[in-house]
PDBML (XML) file of the C-alpha atoms, coordinates in Angstrom:
<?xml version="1.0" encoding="UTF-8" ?>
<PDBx:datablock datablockName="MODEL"
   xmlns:PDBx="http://pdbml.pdb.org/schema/pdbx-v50.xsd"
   xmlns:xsi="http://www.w3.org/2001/XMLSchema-instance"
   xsi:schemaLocation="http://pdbml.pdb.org/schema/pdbx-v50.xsd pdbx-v50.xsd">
   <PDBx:atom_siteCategory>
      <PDBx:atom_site id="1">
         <PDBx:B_iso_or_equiv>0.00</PDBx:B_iso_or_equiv>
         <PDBx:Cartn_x>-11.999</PDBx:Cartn_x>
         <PDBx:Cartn_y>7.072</PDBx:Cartn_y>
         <PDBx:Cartn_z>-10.235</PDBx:Cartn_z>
         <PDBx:auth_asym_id>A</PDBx:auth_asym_id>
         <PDBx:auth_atom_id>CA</PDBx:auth_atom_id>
         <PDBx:auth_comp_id>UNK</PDBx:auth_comp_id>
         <PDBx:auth_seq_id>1</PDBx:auth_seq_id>
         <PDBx:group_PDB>ATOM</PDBx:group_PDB>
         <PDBx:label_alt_id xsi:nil="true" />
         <PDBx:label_asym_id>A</PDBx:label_asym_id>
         <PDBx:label_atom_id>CA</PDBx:label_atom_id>
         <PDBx:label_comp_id>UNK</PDBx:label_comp_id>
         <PDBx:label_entity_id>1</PDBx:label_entity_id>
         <PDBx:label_seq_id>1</PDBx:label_seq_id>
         <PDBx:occupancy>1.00</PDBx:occupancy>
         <PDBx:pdbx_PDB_model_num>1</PDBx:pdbx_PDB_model_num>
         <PDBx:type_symbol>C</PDBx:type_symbol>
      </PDBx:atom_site>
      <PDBx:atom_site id="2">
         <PDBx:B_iso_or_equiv>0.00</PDBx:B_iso_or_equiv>
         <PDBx:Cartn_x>-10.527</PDBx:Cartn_x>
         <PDBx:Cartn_y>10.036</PDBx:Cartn_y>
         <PDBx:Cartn_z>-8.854</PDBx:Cartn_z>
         <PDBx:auth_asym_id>A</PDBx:auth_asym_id>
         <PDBx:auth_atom_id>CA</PDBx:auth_atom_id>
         <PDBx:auth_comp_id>UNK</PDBx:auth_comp_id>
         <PDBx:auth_seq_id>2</PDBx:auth_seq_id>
         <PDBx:group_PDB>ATOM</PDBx:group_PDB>
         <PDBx:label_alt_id xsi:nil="true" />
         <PDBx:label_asym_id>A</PDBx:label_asym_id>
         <PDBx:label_atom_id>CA</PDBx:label_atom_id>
         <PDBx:label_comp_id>UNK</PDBx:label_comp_id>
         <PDBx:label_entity_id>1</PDBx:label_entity_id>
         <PDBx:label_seq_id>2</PDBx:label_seq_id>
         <PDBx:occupancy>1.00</PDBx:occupancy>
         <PDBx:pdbx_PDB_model_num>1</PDBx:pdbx_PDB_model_num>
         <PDBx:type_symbol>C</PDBx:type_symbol>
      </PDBx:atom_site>
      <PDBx:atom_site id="3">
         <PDBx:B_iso_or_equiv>0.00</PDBx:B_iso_or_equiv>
         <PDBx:Cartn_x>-6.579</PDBx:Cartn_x>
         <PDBx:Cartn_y>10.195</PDBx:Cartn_y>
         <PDBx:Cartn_z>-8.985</PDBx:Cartn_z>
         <PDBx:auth_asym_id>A</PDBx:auth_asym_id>
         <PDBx:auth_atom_id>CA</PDBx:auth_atom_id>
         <PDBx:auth_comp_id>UNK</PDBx:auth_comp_id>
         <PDBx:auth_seq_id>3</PDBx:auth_seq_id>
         <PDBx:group_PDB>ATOM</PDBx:group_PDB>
         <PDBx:label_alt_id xsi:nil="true" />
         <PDBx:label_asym_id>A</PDBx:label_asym_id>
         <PDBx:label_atom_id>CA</PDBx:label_atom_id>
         <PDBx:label_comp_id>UNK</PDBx:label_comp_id>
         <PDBx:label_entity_id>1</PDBx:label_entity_id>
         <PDBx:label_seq_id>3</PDBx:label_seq_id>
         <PDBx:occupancy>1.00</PDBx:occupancy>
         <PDBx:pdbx_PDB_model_num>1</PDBx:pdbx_PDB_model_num>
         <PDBx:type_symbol>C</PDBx:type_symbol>
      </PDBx:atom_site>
      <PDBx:atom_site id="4">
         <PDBx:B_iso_or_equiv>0.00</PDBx:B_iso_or_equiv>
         <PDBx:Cartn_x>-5.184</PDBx:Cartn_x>
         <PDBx:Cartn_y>10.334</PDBx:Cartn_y>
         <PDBx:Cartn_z>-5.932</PDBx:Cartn_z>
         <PDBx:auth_asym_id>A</PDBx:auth_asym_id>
         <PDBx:auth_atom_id>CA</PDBx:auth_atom_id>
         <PDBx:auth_comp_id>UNK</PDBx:auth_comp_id>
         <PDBx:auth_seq_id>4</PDBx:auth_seq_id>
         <PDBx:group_PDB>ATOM</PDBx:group_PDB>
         <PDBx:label_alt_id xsi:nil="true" />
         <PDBx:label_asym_id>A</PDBx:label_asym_id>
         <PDBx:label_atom_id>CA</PDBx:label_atom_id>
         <PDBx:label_comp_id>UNK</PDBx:label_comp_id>
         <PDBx:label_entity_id>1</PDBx:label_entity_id>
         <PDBx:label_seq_id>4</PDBx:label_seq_id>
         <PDBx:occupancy>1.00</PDBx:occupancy>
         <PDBx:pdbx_PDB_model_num>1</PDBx:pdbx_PDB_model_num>
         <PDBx:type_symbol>C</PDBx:type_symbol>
      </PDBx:atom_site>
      <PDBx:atom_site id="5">
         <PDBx:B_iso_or_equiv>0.00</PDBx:B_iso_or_equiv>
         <PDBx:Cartn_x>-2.667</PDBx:Cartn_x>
         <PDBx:Cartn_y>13.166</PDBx:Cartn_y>
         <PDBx:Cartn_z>-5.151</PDBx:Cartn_z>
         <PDBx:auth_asym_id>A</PDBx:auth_asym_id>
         <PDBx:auth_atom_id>CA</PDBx:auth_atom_id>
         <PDBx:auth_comp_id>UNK</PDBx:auth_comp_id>
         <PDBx:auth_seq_id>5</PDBx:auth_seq_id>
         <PDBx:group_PDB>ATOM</PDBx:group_PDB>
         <PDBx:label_alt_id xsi:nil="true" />
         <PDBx:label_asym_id>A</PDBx:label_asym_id>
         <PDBx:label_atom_id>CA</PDBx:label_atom_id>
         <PDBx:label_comp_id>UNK</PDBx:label_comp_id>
         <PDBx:label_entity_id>1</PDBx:label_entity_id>
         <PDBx:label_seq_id>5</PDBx:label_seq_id>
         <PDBx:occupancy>1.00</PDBx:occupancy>
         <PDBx:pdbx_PDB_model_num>1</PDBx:pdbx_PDB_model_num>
         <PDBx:type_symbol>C</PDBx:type_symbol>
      </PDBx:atom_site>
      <PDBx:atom_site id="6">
         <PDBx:B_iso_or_equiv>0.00</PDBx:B_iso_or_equiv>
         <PDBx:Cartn_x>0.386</PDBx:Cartn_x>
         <PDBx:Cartn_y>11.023</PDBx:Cartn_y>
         <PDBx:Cartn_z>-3.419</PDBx:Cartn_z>
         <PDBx:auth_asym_id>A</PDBx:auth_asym_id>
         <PDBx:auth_atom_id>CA</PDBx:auth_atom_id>
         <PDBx:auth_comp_id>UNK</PDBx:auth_comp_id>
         <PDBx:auth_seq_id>6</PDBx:auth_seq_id>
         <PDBx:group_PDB>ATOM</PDBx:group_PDB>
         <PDBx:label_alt_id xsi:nil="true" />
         <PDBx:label_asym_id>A</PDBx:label_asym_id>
         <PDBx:label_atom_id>CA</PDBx:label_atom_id>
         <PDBx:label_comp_id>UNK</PDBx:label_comp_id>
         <PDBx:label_entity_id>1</PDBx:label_entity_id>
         <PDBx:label_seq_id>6</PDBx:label_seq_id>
         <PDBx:occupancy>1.00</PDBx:occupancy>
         <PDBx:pdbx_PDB_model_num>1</PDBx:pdbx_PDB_model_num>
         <PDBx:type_symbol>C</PDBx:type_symbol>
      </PDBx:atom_site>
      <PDBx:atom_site id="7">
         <PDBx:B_iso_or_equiv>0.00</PDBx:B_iso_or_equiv>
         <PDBx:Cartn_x>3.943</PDBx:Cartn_x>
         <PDBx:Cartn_y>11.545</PDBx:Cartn_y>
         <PDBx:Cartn_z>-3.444</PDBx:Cartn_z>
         <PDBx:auth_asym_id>A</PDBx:auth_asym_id>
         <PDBx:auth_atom_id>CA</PDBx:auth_atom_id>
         <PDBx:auth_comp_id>UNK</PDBx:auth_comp_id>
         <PDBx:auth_seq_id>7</PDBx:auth_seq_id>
         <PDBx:group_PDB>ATOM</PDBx:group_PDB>
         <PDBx:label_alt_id xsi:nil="true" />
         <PDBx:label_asym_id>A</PDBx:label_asym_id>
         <PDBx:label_atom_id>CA</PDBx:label_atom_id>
         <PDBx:label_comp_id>UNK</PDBx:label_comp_id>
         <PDBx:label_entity_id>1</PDBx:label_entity_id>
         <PDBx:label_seq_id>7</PDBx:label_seq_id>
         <PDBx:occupancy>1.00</PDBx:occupancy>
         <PDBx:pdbx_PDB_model_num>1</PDBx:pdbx_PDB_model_num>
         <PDBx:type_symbol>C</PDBx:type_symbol>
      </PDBx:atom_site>
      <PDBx:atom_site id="8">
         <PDBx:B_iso_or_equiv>0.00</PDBx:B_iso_or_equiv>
         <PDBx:Cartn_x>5.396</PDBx:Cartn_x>
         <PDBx:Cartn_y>9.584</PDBx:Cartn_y>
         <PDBx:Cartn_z>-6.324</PDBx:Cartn_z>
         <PDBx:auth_asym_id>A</PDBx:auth_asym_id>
         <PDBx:auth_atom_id>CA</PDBx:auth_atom_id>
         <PDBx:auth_comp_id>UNK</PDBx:auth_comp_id>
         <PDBx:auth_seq_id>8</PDBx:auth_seq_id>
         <PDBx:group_PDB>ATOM</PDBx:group_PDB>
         <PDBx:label_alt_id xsi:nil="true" />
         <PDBx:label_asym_id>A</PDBx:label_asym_id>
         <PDBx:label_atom_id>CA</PDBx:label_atom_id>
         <PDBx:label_comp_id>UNK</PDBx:label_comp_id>
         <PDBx:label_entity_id>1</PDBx:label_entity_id>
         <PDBx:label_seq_id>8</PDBx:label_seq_id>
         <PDBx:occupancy>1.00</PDBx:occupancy>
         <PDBx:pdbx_PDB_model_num>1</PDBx:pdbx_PDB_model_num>
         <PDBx:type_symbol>C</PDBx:type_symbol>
      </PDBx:atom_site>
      <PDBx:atom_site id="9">
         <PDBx:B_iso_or_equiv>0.00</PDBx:B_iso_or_equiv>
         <PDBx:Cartn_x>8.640</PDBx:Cartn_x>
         <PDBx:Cartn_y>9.516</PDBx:Cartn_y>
         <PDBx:Cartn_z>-5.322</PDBx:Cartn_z>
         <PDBx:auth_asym_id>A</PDBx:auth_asym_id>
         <PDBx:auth_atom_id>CA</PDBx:auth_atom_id>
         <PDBx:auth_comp_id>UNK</PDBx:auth_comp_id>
         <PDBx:auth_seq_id>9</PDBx:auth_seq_id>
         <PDBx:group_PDB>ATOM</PDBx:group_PDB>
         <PDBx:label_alt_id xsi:nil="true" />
         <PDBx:label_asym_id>A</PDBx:label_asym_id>
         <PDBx:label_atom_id>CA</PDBx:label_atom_id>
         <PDBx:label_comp_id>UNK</PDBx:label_comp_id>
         <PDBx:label_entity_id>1</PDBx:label_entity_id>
         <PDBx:label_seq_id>9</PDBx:label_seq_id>
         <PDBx:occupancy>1.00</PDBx:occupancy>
         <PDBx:pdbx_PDB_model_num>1</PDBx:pdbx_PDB_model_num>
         <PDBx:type_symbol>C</PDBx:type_symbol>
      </PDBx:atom_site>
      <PDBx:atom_site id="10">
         <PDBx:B_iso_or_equiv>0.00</PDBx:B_iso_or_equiv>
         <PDBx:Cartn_x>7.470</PDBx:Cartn_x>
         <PDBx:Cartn_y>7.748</PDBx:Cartn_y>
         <PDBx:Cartn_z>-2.109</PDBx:Cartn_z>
         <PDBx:auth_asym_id>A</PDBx:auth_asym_id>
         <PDBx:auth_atom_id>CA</PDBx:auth_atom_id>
         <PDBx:auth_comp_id>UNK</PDBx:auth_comp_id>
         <PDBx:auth_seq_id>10</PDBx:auth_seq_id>
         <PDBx:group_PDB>ATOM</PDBx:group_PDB>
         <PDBx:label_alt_id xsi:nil="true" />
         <PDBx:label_asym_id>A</PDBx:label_asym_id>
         <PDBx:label_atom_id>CA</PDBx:label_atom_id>
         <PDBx:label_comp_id>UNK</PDBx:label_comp_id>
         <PDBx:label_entity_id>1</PDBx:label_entity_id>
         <PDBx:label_seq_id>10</PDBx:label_seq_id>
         <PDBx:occupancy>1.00</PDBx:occupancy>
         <PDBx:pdbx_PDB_model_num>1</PDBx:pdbx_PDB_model_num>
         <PDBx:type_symbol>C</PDBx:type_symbol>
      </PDBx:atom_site>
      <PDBx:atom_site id="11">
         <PDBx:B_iso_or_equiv>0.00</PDBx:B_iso_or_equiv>
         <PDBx:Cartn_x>4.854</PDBx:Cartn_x>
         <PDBx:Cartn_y>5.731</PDBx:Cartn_y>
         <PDBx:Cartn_z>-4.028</PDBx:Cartn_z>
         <PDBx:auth_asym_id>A</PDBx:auth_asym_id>
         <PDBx:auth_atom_id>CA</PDBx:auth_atom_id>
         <PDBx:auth_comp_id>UNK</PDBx:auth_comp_id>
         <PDBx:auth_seq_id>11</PDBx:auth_seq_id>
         <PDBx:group_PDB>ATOM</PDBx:group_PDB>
         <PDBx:label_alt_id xsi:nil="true" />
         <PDBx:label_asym_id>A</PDBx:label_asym_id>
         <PDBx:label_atom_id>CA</PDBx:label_atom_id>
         <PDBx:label_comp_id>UNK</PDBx:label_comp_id>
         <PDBx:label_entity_id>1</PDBx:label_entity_id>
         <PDBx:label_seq_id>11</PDBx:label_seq_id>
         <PDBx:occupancy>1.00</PDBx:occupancy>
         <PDBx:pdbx_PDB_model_num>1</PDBx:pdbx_PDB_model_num>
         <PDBx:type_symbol>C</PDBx:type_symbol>
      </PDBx:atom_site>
      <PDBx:atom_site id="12">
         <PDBx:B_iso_or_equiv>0.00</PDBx:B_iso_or_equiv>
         <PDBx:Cartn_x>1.695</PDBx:Cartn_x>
         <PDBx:Cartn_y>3.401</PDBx:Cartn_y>
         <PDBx:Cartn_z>-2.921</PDBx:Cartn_z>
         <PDBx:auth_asym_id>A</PDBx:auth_asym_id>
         <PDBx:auth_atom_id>CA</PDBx:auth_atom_id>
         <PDBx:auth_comp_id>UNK</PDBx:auth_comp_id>
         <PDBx:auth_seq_id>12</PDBx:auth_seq_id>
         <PDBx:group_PDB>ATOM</PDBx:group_PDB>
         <PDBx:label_alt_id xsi:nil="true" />
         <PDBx:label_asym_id>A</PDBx:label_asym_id>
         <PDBx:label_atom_id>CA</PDBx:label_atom_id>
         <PDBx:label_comp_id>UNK</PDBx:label_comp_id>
         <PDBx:label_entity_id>1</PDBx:label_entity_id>
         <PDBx:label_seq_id>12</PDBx:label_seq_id>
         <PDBx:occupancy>1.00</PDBx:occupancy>
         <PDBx:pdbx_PDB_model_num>1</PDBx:pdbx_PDB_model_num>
         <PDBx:type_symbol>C</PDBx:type_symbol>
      </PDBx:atom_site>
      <PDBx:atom_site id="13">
         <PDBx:B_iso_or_equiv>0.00</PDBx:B_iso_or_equiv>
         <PDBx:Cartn_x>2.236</PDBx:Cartn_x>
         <PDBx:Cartn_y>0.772</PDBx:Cartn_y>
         <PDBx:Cartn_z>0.030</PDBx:Cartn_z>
         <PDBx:auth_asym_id>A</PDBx:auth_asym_id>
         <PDBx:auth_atom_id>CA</PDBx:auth_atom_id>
         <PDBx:auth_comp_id>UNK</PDBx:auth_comp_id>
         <PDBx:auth_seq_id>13</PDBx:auth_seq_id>
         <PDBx:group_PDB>ATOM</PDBx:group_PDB>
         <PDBx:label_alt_id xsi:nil="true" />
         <PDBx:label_asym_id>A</PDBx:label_asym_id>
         <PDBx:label_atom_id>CA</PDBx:label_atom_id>
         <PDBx:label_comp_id>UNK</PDBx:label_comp_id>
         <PDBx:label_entity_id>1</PDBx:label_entity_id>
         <PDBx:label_seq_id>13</PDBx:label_seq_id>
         <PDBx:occupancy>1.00</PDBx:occupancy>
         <PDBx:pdbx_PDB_model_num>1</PDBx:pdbx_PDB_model_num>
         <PDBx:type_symbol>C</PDBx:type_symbol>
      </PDBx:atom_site>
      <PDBx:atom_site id="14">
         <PDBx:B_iso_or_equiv>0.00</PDBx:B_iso_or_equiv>
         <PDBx:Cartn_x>1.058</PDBx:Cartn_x>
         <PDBx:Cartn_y>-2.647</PDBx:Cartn_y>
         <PDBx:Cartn_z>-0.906</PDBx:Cartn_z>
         <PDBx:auth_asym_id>A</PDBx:auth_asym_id>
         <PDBx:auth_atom_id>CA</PDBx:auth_atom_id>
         <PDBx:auth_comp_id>UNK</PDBx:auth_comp_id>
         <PDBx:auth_seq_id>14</PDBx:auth_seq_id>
         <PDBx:group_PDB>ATOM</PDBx:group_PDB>
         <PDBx:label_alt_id xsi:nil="true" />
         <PDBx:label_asym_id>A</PDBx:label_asym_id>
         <PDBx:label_atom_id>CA</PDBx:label_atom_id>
         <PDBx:label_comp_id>UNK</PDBx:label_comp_id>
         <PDBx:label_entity_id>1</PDBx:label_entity_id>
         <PDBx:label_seq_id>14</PDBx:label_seq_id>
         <PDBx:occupancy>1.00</PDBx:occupancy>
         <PDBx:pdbx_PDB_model_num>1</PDBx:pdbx_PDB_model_num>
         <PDBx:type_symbol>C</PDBx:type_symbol>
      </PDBx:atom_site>
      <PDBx:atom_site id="15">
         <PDBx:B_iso_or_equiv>0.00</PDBx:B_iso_or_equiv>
         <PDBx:Cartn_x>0.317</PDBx:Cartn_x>
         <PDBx:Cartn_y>-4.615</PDBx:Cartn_y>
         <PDBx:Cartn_z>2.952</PDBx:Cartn_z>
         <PDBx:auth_asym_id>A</PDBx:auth_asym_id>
         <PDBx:auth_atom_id>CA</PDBx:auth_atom_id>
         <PDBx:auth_comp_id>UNK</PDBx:auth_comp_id>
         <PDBx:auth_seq_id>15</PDBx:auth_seq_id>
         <PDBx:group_PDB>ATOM</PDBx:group_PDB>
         <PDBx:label_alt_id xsi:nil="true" />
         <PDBx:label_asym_id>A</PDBx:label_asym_id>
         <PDBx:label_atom_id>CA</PDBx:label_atom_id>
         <PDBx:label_comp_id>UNK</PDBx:label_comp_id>
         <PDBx:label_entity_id>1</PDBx:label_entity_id>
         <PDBx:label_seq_id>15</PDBx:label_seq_id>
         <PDBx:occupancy>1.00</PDBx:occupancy>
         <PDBx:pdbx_PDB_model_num>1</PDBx:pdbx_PDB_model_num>
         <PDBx:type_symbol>C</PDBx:type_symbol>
      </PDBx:atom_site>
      <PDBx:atom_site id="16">
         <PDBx:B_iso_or_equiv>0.00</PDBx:B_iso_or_equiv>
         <PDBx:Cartn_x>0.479</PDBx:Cartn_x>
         <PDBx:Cartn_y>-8.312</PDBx:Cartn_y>
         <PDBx:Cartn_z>2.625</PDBx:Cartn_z>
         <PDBx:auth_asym_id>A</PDBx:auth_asym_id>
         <PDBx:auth_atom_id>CA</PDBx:auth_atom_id>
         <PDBx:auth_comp_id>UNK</PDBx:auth_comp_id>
         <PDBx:auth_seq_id>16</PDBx:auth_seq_id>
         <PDBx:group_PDB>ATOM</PDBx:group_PDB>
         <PDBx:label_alt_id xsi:nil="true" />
         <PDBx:label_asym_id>A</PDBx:label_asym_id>
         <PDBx:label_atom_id>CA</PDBx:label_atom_id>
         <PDBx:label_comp_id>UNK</PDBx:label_comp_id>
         <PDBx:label_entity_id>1</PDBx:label_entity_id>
         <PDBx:label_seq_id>16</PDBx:label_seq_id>
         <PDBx:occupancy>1.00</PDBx:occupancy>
         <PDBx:pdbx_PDB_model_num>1</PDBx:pdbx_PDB_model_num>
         <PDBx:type_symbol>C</PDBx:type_symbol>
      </PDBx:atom_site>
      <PDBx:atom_site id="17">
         <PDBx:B_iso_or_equiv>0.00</PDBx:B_iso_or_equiv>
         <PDBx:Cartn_x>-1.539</PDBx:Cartn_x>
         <PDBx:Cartn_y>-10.665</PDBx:Cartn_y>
         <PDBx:Cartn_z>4.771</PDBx:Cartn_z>
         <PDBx:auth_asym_id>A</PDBx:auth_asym_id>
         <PDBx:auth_atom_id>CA</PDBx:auth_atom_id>
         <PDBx:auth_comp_id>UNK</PDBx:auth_comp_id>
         <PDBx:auth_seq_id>17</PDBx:auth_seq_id>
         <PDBx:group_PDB>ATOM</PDBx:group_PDB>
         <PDBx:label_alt_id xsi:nil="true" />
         <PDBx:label_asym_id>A</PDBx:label_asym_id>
         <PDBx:label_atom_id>CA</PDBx:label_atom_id>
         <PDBx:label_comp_id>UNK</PDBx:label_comp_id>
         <PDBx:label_entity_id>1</PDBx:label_entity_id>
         <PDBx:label_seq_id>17</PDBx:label_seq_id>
         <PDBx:occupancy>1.00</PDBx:occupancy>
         <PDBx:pdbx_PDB_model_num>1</PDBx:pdbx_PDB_model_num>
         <PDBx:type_symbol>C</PDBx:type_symbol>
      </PDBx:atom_site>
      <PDBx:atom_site id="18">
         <PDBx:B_iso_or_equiv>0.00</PDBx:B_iso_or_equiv>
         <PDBx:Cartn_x>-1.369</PDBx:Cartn_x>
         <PDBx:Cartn_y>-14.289</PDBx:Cartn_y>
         <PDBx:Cartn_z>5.372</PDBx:Cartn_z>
         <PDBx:auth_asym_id>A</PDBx:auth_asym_id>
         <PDBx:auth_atom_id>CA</PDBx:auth_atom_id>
         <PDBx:auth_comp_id>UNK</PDBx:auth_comp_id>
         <PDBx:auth_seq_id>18</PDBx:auth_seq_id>
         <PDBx:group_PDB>ATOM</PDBx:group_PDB>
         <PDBx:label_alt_id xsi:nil="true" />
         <PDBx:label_asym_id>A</PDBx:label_asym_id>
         <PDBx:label_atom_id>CA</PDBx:label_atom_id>
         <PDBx:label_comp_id>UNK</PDBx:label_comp_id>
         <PDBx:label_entity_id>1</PDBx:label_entity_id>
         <PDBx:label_seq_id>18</PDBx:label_seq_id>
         <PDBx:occupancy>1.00</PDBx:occupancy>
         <PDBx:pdbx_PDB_model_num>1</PDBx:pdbx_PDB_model_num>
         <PDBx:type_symbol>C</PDBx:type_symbol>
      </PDBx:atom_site>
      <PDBx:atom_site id="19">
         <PDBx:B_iso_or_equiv>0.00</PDBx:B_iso_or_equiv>
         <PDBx:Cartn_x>-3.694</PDBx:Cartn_x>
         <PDBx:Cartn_y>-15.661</PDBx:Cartn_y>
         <PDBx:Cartn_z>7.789</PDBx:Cartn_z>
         <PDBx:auth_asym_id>A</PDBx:auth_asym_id>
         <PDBx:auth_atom_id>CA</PDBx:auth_atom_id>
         <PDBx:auth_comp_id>UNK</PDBx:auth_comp_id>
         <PDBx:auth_seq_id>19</PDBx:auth_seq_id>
         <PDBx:group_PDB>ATOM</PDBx:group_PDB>
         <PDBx:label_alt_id xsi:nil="true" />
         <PDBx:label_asym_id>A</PDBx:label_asym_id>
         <PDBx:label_atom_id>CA</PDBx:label_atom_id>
         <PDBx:label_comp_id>UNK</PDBx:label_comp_id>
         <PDBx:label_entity_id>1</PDBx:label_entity_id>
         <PDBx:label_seq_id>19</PDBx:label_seq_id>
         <PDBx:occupancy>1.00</PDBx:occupancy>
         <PDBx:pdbx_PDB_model_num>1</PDBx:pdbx_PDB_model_num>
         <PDBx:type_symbol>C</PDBx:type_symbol>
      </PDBx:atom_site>
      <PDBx:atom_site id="20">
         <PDBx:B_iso_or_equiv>0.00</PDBx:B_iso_or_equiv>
         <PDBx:Cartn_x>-4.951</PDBx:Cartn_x>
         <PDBx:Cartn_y>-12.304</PDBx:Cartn_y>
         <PDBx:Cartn_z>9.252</PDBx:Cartn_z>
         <PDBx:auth_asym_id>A</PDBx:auth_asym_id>
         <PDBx:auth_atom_id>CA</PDBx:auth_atom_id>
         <PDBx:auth_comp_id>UNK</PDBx:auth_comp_id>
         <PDBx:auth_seq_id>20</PDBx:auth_seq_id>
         <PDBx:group_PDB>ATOM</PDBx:group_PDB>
         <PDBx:label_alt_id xsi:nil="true" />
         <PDBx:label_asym_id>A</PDBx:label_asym_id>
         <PDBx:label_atom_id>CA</PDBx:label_atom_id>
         <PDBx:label_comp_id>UNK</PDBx:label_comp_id>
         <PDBx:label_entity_id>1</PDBx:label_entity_id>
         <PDBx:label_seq_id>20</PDBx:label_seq_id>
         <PDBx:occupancy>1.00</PDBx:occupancy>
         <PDBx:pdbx_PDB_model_num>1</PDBx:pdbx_PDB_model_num>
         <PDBx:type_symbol>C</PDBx:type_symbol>
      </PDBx:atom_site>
      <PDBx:atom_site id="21">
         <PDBx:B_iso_or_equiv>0.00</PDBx:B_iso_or_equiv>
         <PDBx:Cartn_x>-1.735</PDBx:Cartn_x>
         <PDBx:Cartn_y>-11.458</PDBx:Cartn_y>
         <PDBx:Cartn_z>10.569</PDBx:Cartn_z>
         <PDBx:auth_asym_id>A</PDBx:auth_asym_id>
         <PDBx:auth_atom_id>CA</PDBx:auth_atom_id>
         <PDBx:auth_comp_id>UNK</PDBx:auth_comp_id>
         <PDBx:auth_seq_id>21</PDBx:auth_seq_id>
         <PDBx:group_PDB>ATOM</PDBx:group_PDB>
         <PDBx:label_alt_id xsi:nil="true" />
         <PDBx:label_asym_id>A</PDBx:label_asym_id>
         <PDBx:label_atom_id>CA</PDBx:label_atom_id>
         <PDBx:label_comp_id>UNK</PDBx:label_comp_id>
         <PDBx:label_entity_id>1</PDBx:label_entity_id>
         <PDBx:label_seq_id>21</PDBx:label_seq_id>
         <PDBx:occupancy>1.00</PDBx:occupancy>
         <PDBx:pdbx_PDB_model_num>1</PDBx:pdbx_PDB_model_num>
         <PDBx:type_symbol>C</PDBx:type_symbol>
      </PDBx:atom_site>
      <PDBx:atom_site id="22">
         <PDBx:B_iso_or_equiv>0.00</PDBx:B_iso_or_equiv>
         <PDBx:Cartn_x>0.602</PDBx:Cartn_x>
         <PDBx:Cartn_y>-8.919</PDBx:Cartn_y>
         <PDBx:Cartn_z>8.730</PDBx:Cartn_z>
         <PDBx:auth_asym_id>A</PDBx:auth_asym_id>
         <PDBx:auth_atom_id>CA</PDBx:auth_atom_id>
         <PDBx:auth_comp_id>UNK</PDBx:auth_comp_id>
         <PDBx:auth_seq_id>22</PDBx:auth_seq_id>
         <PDBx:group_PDB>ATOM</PDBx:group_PDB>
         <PDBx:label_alt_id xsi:nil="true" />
         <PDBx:label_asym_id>A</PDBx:label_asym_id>
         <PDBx:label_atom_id>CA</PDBx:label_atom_id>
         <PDBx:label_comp_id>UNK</PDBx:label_comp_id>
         <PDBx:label_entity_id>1</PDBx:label_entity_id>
         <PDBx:label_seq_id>22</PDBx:label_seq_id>
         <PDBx:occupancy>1.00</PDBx:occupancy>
         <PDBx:pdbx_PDB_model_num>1</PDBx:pdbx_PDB_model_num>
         <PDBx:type_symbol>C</PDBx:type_symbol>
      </PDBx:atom_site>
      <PDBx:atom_site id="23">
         <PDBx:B_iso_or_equiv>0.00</PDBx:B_iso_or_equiv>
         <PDBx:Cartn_x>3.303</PDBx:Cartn_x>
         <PDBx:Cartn_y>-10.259</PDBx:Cartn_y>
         <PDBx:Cartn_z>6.657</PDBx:Cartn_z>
         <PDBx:auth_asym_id>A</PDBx:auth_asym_id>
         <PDBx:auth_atom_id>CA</PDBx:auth_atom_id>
         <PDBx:auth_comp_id>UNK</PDBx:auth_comp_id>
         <PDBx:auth_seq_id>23</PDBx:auth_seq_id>
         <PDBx:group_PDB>ATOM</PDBx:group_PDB>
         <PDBx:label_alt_id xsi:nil="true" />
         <PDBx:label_asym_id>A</PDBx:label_asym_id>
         <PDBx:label_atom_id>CA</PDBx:label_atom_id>
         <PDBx:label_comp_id>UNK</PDBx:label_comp_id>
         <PDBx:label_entity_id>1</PDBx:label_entity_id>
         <PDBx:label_seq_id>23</PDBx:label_seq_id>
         <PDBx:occupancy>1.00</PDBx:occupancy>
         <PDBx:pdbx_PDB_model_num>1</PDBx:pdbx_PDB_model_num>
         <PDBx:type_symbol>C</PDBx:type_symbol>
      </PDBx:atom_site>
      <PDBx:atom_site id="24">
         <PDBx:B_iso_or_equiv>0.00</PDBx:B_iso_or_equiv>
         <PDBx:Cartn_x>5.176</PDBx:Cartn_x>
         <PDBx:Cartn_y>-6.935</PDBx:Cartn_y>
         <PDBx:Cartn_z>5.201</PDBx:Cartn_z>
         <PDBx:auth_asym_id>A</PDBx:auth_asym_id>
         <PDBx:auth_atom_id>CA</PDBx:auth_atom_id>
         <PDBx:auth_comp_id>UNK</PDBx:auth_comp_id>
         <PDBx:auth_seq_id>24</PDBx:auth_seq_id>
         <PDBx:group_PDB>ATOM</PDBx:group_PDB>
         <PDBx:label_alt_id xsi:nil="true" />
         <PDBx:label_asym_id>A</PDBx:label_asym_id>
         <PDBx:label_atom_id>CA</PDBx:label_atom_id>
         <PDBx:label_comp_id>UNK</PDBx:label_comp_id>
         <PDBx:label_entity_id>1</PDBx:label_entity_id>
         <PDBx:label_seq_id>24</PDBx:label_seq_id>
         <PDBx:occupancy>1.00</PDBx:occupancy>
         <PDBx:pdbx_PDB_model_num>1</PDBx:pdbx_PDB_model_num>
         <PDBx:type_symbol>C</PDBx:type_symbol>
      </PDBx:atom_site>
      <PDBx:atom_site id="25">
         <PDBx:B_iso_or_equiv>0.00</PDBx:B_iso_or_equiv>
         <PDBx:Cartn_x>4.690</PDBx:Cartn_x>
         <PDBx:Cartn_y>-4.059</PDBx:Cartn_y>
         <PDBx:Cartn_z>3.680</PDBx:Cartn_z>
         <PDBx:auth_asym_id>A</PDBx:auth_asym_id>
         <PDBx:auth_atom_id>CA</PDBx:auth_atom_id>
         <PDBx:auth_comp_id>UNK</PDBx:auth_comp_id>
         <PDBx:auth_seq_id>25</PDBx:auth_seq_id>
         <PDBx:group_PDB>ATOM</PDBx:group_PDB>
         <PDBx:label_alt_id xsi:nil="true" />
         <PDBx:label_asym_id>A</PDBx:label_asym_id>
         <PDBx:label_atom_id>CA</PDBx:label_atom_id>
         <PDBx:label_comp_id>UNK</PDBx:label_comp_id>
         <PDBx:label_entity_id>1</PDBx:label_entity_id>
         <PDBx:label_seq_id>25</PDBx:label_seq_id>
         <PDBx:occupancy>1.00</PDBx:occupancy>
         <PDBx:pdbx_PDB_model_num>1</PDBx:pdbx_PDB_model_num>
         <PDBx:type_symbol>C</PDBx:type_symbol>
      </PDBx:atom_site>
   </PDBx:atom_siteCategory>
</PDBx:datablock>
């Protein structure tokens, strides 16, 4: 898989979801 070119110092975003809904991110 190709390695995405992102900002490390910002980093990935992980979105949590119960239900449907949004929890957090």
């Amino acid at each position: 898989q190709e390695k995405l070119q992102y900002d490390p110092e910002f980093g990935i975003v992980r979105i949590e979801i119960v239900g449907g809904e949004l929890l957090y991110a």
